[in-house]
Protein backbone atom coordinates (compact mmCIF):
# COMPACT_ATOMS: atom_id res chain seq x y z
CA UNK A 1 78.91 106.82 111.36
CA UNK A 2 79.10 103.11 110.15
CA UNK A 3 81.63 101.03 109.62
CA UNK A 4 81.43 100.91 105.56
CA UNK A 5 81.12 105.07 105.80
CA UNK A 6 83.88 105.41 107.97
CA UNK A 7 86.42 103.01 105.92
CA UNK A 8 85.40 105.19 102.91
CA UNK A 9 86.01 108.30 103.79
CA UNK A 10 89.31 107.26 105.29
CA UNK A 11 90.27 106.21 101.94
CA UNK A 12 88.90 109.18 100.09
CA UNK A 13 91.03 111.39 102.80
CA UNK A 14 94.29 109.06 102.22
CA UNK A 15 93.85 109.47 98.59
CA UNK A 16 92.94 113.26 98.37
CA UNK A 17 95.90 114.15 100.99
CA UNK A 18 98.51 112.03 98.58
CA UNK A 19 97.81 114.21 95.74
CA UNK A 20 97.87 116.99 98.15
CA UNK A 21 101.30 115.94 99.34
CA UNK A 22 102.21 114.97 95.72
CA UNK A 23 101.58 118.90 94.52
CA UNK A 24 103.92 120.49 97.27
CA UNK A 25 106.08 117.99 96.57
CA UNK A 26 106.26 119.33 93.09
CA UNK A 27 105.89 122.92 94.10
CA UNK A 28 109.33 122.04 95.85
CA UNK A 29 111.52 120.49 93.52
CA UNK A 30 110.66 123.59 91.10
CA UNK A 31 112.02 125.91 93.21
CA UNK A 32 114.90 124.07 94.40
CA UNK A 33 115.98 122.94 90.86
CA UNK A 34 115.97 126.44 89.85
CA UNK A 35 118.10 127.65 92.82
CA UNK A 36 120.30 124.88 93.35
CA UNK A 37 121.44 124.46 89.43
CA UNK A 38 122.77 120.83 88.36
CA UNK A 39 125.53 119.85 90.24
CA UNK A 40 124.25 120.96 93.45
CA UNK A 41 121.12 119.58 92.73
CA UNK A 42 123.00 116.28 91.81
CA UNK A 43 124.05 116.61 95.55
CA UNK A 44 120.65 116.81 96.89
CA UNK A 45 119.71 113.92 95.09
CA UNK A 46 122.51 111.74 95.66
CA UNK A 47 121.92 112.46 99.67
CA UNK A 48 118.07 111.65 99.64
CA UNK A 49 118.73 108.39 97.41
CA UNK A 50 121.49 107.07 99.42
CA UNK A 51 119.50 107.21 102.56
CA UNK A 52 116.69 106.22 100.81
CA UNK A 53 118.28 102.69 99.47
CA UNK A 54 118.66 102.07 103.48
CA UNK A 55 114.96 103.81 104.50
CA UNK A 56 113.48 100.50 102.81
CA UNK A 57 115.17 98.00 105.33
CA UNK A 58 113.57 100.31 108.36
CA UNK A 59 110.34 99.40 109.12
CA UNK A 60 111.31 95.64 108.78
CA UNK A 61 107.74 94.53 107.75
CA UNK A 62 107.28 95.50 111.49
CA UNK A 63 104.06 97.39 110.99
CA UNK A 64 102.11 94.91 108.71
CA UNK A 65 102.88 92.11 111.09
CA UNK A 66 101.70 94.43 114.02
CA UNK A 67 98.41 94.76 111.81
CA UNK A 68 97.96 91.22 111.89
CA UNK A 69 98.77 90.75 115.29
CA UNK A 70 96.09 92.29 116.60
CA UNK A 71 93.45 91.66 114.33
CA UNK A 72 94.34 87.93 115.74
CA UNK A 73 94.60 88.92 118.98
CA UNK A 74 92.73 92.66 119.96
CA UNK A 75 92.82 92.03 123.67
CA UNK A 76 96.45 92.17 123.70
CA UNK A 77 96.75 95.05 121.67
CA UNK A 78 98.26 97.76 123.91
CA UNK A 79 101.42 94.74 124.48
CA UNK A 80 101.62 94.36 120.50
CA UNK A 81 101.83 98.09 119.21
CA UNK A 82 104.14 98.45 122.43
CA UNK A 83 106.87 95.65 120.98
CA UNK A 84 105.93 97.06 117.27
CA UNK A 85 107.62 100.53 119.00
CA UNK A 86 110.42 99.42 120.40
CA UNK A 87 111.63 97.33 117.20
CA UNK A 88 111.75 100.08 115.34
CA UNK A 89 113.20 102.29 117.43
CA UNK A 90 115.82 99.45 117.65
CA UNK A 91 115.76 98.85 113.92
CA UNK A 92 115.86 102.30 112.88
CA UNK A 93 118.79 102.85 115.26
CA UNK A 94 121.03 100.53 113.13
CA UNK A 95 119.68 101.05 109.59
CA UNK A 96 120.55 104.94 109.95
CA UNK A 97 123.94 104.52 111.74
CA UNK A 98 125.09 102.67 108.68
CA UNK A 99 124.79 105.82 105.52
CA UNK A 100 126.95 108.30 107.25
CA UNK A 101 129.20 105.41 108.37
CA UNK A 102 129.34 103.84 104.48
CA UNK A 103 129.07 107.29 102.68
CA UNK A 104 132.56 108.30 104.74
CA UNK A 105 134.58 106.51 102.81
CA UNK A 106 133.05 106.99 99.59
CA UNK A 107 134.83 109.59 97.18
CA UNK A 108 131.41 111.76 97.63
CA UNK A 109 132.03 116.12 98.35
CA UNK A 110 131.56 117.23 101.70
CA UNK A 111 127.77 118.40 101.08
CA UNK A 112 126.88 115.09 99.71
CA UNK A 113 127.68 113.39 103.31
CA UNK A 114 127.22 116.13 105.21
CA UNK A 115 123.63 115.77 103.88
CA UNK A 116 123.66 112.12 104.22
CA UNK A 117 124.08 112.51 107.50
CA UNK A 118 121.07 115.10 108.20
CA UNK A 119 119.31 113.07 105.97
CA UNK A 120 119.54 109.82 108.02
CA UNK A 121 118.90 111.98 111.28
CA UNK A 122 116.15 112.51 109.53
CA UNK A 123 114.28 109.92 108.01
CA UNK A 124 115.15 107.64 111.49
CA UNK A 125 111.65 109.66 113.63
CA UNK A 126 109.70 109.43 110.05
CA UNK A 127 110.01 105.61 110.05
CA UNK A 128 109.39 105.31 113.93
CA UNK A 129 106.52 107.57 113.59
CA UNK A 130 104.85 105.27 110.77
CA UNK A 131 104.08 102.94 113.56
CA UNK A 132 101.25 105.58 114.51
CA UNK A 133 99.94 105.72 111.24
CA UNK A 134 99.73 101.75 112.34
CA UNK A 135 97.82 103.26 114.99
CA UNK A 136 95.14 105.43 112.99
CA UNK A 137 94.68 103.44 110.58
CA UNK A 138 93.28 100.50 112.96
CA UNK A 139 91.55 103.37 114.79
CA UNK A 140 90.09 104.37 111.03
CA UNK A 141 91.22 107.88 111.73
CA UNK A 142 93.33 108.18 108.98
CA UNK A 143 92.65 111.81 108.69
CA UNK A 144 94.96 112.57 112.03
CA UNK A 145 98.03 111.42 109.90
CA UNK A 146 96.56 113.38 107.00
CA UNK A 147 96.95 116.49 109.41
CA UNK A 148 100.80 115.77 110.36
CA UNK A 149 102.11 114.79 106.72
CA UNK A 150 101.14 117.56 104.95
CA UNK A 151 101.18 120.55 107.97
CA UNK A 152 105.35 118.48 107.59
CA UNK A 153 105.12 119.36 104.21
CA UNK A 154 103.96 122.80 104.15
CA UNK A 155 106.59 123.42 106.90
CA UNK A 156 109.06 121.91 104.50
CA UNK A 157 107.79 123.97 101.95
CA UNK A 158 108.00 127.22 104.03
CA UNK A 159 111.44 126.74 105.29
CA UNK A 160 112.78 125.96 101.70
CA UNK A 161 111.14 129.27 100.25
CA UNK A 162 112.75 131.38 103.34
CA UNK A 163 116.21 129.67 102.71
CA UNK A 164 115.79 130.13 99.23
CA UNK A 165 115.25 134.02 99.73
CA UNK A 166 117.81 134.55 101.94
CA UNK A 167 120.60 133.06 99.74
CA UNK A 168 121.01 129.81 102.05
CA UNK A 169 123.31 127.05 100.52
CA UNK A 170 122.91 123.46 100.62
CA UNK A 171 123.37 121.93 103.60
CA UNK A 172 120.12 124.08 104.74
CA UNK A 173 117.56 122.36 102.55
CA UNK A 174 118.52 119.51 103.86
CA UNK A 175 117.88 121.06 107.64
CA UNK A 176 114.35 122.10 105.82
CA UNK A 177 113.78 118.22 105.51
CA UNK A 178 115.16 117.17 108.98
CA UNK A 179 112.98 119.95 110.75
CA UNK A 180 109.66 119.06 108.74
CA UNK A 181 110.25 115.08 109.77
CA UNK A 182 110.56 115.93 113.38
CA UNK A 183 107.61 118.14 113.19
CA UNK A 184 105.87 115.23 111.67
CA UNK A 185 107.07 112.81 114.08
CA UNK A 186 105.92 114.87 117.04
CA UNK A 187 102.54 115.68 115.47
CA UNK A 188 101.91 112.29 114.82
CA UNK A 189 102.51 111.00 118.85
CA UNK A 190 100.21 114.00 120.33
CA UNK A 191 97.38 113.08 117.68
CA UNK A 192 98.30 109.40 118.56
CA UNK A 193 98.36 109.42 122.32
CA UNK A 194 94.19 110.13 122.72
CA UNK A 195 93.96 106.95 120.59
CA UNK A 196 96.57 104.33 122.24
CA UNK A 197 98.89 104.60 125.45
CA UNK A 198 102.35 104.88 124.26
CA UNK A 199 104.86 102.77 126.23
CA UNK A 200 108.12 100.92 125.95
CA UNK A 201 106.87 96.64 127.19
CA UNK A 202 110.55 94.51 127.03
CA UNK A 203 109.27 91.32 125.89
CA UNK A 204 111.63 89.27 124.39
CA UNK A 205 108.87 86.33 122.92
CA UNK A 206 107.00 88.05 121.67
CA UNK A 207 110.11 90.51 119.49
CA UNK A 208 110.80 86.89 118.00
CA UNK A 209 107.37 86.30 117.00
CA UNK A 210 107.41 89.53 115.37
CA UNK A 211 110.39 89.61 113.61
CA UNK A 212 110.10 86.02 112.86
CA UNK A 213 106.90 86.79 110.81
CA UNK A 214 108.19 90.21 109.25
CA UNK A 215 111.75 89.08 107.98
CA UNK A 216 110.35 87.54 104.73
CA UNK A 217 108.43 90.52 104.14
CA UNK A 218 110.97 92.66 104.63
CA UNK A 219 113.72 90.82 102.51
CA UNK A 220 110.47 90.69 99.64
CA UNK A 221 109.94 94.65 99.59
CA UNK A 222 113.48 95.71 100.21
CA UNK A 223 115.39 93.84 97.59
CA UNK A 224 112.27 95.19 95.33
CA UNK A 225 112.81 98.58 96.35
CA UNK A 226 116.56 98.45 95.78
CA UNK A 227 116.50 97.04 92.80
CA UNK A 228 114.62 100.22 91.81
CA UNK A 229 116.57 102.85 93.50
CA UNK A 230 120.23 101.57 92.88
CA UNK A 231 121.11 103.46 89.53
CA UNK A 232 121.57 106.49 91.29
CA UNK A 233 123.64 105.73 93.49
CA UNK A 234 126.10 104.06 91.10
CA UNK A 235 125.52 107.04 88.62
CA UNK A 236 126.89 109.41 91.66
CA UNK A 237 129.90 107.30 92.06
CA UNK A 238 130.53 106.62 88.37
CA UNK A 239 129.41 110.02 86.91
CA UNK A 240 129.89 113.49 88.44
CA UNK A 241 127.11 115.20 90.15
CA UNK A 242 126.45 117.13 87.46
CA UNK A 243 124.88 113.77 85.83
CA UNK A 244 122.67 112.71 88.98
CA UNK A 245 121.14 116.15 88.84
CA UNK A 246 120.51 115.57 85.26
CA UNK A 247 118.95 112.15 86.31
CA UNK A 248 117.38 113.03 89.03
CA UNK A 249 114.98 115.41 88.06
CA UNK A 250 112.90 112.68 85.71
CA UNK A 251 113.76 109.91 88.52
CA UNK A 252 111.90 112.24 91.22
CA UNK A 253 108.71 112.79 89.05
CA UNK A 254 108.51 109.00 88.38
CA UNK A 255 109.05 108.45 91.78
CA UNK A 256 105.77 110.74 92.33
CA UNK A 257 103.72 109.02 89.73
CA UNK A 258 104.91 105.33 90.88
CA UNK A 259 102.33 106.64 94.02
CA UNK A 260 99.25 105.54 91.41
CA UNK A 261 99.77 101.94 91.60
CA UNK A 262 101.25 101.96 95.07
CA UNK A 263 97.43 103.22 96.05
CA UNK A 264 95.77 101.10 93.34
CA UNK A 265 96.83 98.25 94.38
CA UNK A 266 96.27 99.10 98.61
CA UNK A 267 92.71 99.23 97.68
CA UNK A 268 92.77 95.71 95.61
CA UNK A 269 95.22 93.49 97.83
CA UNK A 270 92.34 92.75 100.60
CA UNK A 271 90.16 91.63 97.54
CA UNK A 272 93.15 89.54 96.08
CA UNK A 273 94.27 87.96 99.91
CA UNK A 274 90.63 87.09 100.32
CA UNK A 275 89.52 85.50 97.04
CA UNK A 276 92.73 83.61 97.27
CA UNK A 277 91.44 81.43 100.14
CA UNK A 278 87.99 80.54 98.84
CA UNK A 279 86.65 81.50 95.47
CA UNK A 280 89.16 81.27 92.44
CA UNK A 281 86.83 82.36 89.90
CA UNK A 282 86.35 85.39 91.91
CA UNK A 283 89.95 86.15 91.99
CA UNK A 284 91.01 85.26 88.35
CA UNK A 285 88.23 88.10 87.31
CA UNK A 286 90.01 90.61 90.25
CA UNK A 287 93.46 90.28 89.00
CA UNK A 288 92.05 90.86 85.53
CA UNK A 289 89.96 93.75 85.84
CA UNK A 290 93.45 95.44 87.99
CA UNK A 291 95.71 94.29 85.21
CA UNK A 292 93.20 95.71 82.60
CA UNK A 293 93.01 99.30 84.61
CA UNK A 294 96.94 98.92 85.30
CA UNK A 295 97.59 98.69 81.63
CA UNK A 296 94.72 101.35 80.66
CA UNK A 297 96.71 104.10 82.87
CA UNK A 298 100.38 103.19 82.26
CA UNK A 299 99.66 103.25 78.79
CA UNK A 300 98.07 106.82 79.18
CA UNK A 301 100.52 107.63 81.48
CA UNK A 302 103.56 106.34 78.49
CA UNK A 303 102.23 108.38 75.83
CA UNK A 304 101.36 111.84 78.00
CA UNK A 305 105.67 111.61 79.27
CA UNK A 306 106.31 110.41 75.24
CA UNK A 307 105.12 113.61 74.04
CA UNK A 308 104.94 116.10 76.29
CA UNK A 309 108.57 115.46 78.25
CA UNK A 310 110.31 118.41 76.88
CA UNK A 311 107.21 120.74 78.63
CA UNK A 312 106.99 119.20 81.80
CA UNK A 313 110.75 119.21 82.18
CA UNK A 314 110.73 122.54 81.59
CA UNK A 315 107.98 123.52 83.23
CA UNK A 316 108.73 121.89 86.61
CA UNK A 317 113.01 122.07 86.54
CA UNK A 318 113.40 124.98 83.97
CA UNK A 319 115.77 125.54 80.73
CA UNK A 320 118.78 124.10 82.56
CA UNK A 321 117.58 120.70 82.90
CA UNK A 322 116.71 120.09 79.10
CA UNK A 323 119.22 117.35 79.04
CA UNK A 324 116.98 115.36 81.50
CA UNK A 325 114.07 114.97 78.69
CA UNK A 326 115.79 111.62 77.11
CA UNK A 327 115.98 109.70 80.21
CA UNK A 328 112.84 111.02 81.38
CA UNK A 329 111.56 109.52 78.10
CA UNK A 330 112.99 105.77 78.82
CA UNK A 331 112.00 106.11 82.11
CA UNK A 332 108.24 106.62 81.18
CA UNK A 333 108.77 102.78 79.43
CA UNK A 334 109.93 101.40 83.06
CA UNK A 335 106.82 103.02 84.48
CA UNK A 336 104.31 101.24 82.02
CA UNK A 337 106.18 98.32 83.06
CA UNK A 338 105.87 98.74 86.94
CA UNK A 339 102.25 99.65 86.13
CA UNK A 340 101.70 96.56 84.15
CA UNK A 341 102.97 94.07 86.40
CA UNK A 342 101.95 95.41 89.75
CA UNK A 343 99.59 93.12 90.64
CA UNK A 344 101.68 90.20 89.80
CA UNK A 345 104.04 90.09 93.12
CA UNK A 346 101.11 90.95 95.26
CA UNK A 347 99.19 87.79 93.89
CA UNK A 348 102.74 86.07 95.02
CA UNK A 349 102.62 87.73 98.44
CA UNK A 350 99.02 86.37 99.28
CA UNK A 351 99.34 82.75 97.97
CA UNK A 352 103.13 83.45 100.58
CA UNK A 353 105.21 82.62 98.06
CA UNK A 354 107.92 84.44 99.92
CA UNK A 355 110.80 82.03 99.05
CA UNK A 356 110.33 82.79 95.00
CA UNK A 357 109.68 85.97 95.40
CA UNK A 358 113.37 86.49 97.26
CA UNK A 359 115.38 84.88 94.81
CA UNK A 360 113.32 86.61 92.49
CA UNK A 361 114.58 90.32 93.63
CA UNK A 362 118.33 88.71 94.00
CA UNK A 363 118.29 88.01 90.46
CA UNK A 364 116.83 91.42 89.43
CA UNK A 365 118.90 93.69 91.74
CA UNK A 366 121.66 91.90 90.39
CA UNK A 367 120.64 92.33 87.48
CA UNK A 368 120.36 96.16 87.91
CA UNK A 369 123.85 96.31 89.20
CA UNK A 370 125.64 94.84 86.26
CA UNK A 371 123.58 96.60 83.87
CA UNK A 372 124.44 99.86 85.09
CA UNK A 373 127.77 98.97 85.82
CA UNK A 374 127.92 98.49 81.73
CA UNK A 375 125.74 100.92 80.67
CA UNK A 376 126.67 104.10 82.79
CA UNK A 377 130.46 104.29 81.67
CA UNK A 378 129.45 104.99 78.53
CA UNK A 379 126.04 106.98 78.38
CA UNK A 380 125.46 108.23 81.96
CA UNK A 381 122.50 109.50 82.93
CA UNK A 382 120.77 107.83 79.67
CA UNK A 383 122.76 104.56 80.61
CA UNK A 384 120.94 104.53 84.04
CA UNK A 385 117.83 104.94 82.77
CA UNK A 386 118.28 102.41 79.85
CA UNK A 387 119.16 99.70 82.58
CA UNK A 388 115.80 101.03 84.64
CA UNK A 389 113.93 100.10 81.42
CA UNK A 390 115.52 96.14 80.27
CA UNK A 391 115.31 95.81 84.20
CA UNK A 392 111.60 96.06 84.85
CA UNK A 393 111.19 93.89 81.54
CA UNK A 394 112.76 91.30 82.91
CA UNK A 395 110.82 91.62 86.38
CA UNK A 396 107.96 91.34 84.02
CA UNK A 397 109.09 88.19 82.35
CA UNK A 398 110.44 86.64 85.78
CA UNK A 399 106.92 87.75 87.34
CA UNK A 400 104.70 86.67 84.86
CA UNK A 401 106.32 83.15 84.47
CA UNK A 402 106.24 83.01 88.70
CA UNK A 403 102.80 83.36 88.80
CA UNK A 404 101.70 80.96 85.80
CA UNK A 405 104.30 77.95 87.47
CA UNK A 406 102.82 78.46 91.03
CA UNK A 407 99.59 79.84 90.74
CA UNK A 408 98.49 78.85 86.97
CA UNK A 409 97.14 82.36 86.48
CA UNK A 410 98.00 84.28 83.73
CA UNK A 411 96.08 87.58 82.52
CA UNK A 412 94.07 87.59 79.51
CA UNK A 413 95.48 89.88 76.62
CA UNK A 414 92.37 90.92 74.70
CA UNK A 415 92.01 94.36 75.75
CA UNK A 416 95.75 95.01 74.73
CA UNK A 417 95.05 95.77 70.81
CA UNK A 418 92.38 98.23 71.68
CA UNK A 419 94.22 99.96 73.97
CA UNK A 420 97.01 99.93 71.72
CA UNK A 421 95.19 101.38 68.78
CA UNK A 422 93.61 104.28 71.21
CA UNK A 423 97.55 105.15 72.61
CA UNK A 424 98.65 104.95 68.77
CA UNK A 425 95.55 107.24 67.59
CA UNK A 426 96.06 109.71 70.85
CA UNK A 427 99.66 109.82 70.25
CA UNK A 428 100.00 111.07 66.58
CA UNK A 429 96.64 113.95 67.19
CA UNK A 430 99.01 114.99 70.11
CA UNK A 431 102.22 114.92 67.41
CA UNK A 432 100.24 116.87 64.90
CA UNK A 433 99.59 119.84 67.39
CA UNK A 434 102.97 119.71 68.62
CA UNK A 435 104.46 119.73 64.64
CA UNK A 436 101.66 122.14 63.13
CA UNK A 437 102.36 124.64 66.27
CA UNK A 438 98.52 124.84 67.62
CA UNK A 439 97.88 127.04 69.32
CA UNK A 440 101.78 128.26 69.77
CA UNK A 441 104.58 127.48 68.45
CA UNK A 442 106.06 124.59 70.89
CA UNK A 443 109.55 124.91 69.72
CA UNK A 444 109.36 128.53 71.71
CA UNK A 445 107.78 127.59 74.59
CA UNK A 446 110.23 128.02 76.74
CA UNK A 447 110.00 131.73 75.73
CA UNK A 448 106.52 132.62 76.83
CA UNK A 449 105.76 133.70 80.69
CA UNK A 450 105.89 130.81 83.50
CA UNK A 451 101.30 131.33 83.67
CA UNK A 452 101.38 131.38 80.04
CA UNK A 453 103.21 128.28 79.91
CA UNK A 454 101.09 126.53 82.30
CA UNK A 455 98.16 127.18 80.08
CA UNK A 456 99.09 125.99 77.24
CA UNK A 457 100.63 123.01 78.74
CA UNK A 458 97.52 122.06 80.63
CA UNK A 459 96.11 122.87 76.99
CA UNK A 460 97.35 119.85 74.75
CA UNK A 461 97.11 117.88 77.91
CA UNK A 462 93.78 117.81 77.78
CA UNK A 463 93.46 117.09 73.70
CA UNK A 464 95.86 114.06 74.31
CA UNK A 465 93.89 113.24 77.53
CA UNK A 466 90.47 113.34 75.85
CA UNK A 467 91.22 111.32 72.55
CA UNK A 468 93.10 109.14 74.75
CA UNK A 469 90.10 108.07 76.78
CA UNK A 470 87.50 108.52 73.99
CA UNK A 471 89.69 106.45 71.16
CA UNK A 472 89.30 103.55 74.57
CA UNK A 473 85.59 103.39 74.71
CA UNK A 474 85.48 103.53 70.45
CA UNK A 475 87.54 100.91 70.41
CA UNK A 476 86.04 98.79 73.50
CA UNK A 477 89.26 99.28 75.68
CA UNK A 478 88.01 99.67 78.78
CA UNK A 479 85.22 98.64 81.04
CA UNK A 480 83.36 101.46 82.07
CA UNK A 481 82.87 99.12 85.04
CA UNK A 482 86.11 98.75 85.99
CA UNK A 483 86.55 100.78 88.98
CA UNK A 484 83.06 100.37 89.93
CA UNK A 485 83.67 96.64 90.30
CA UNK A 486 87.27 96.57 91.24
CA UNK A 487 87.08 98.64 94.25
CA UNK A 488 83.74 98.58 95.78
CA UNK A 489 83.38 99.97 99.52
CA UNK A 490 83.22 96.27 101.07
CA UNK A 491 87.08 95.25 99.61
CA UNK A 492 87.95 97.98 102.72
CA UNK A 493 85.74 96.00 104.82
CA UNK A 494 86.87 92.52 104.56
CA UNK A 495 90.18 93.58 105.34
CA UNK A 496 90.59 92.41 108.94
CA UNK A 497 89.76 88.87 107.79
CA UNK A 498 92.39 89.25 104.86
CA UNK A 499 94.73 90.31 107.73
CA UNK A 500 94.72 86.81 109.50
CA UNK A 501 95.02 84.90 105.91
CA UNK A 502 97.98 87.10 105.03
CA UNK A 503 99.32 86.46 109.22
CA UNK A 504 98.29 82.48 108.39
CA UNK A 505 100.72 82.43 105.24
CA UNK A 506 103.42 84.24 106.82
CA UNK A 507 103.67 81.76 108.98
CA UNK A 508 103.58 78.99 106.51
CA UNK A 509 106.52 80.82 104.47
């Protein structure tokens, strides 16, 4: 197999297996929200999010840097992915040790940091084991990850069903996680040990080199990531669980669609890193053709969570969580955002505008904070939600007015009317099947059978979906080219020598 052929159908495997991983993960929360009801399902979610505010400091930039490393220097590659290992074993050591520590003298119930403690026991051999994906992914045998992640996720799965059966309470879905990540962790080393020798090198050098290099990437993503995940956390400290539950049910499905992007923009970055170095045009027409798709499916993605909240709430968390349909709703407005301006920071990150881009994520996870602090008091869950949404507007603003001072690029606006005008069209044909009750009536829906209401769900999906797209090419709002152009097999290609200019302005930073 060649080169271009195998690079493809690593990414179709990566893609397919997210959406894979993406359904179970649904298939999960369904159940669980069902079982657990809101308050203890406020305690599951407080758990996962308060390890997960930490999770983002673990790999440390360690495995991007590693990347570079030995695309600069292959020969010592065995001594590289050796060092990569041991700092974050190291690392993960001391960003897990600190949520059970913290969460002890927080006024949380015993399942919350009982939990937080699994949890971090947990997560600690996921985030060493993503050093192997490090591993197949330089290998271009993406598919042996594919293999571990989701047999972890159907074990996950599995166990949750059985203690779900057997009347288990809390503290054993959180077990169900813990055993799945060690199961992934170990699957993950066999499949990786035909591929690299695994061994512990004590090299002191080259640690600093590493870490030197990874720190400003690291500070860059975390603060990001934080900035994102920190209104749950003060929601289960403010609010009682009852609320988080409430909140997290909308938060966890955004969480799953935030993946779009996340994969979007992994295919465009080597495109963006390269163009960056030696042919502006080039890149001006990349970072408009990704903002144009970016605002094509955030807008498609707004106006599906606009109308059909109350259905998919219902559908995936059940009659109980009904309450969770209004910040679900603001949410989907912090999502178009995040869509919107994802290619913004990433243009930052390859020009290594590190420096901005920190103070940058101080100022917006400060931001955060203070908002929440404000807003939850007095309307909770919405409150969190509602600080979510003026949040990413300002990372928008900030972002946007980052990249015109340093970079003098700016997107171009033009397609923004037609898309517009095909959301606005879409949205009231959806609102007239919803208030003239075709082909049921919607305010019952929650009375027909669980299959039943998966069909008519899926149903006015597609009626929103199709005018949706068809109201874009009427009204010229999207290239029929885009992906076409935007993502063509030879991006994948070109990434090694994308590797050393991102390595080059690291070092710069």
């Amino acid at each position: 197999m060649t080169l271009t052929k195998k690079i493809a159908s690593n990414t179709s495997i990566q893609f397919s297996s997210r959406l894979l991983l993406v359904v179970i993960s649904l298939i999960i929360i369904t159940f669980l929200t069902r079982y657990l009801g809101l308050e203890k399902y406020g305690n599951y979610t407080t758990a996962i999010a308060f390890v997960a505010l930490f999770n983002v400091f673990a790999d440390f930039g360690v495995n991007q840097i590693v990347v570079l490393e030995i695309a600069r220097h292959p020969k010592d590659r065995h001594k590289i992915i050796s060092a990569g290992l041991v700092l974050k074993i190291i690392i993960g050591i001391i960003v897990f040790a600190l949520p059970p520590l913290i969460a002890f003298f927080l006024p949380y119930p015993k399942d919350v940091k009982i939990g937080i403690l699994i949890c971090s026991l947990a997560t600690y051999p996921l985030s060493v084991a993503s050093l192997f994906v490090t591993i197949f992914q330089i290998n271009l045998q993406i598919y042996r990850n594919v293999i571990a992640s989701v047999s972890a996720r159907i074990v996950v799965l599995i166990l949750t069903l059985l203690f779900i059966k057997t009347g288990k309470g809390l503290v054993y879905f959180f077990l169900a996680i813990m055993i799945g990540n060690i199961f992934e962790f170990t699957l993950n080393l066999i499949l990786a040990l035909p591929l690299e020798k695994i061994s512990f090198i004590f090299d002191k050098k080259l640690y600093l080199k590493i870490l030197t290099k990874s720190w400003p990437l690291a500070v860059v993503i975390g603060l990001g990531l934080v900035a994102f995940r920190v209104d749950t956390i003060i929601l289960s400290l403010l609010k009682n669980q009852e609320a988080v539950g409430i909140y997290g049910v909308p938060y966890k499905i955004v969480d799953i669609l935030l993946i779009i992007p996340g994969i979007f923009i992994g295919f465009v970055f080597p495109l963006l890193s390269k163009h960056f170095v030696n042919n502006r045009p080039r890149l001006l027409r990349t970072t408009q053709k990704t903002f144009d798709a970016m605002l094509v499916v955030g807008s498609y993605v707004l106006i599906v969570i606009l109308l059909l909240a109350p259905y998919i709430i219902n559908l995936i968390a059940g009659s109980a969580y009904t309450a969770s349909v209004t910040p679900f709703k603001y949410l989907s407005l912090a999502v178009f955002l995040i869509f919107i301006n994802i290619t913004m920071p990433y243009l930052l990150i390859a020009a290594g505008k590190f420096s901005q881009l920190i103070w940058r994520n101080i100022f917006l996870l400060v931001v955060n904070i203070i908002l929440n602090l404000i807003l939850i008091p007095y309307l909770s869950y919405n409150g969190a939600a509602i600080a979510t949404v003026i949040a990413e507007f300002l990372s928008v603003i900030v972002t946007f007015q980052l990249t015109w001072q340093l970079l003098k690029i700016f997107p171009s606006l033009k397609r923004l009317p037609s898309i517009a005008v095909a959301s606005i069209f879409s949205f009231l044909i959806g609102i007239s099947f919803l208030k003239t009750n075709v082909p049921i009536n919607w305010n019952n829906f929650a009375d027909f059978s669980y299959l039943n209401r998966i069909i008519y769900f899926i149903f006015i999906f597609i009626i929103v979906s199709f005018f949706y797209f068809l109201f874009l090419v009427i009204f010229r709002g999207i290239d029929r080219q885009i992906v076409a152009q935007l993502i063509p097999i030879r991006s994948m290609v070109i990434l090694k020598r994308a590797k050393i200019k991102i390595e080059n302005d690291l070092k710069n930073s």
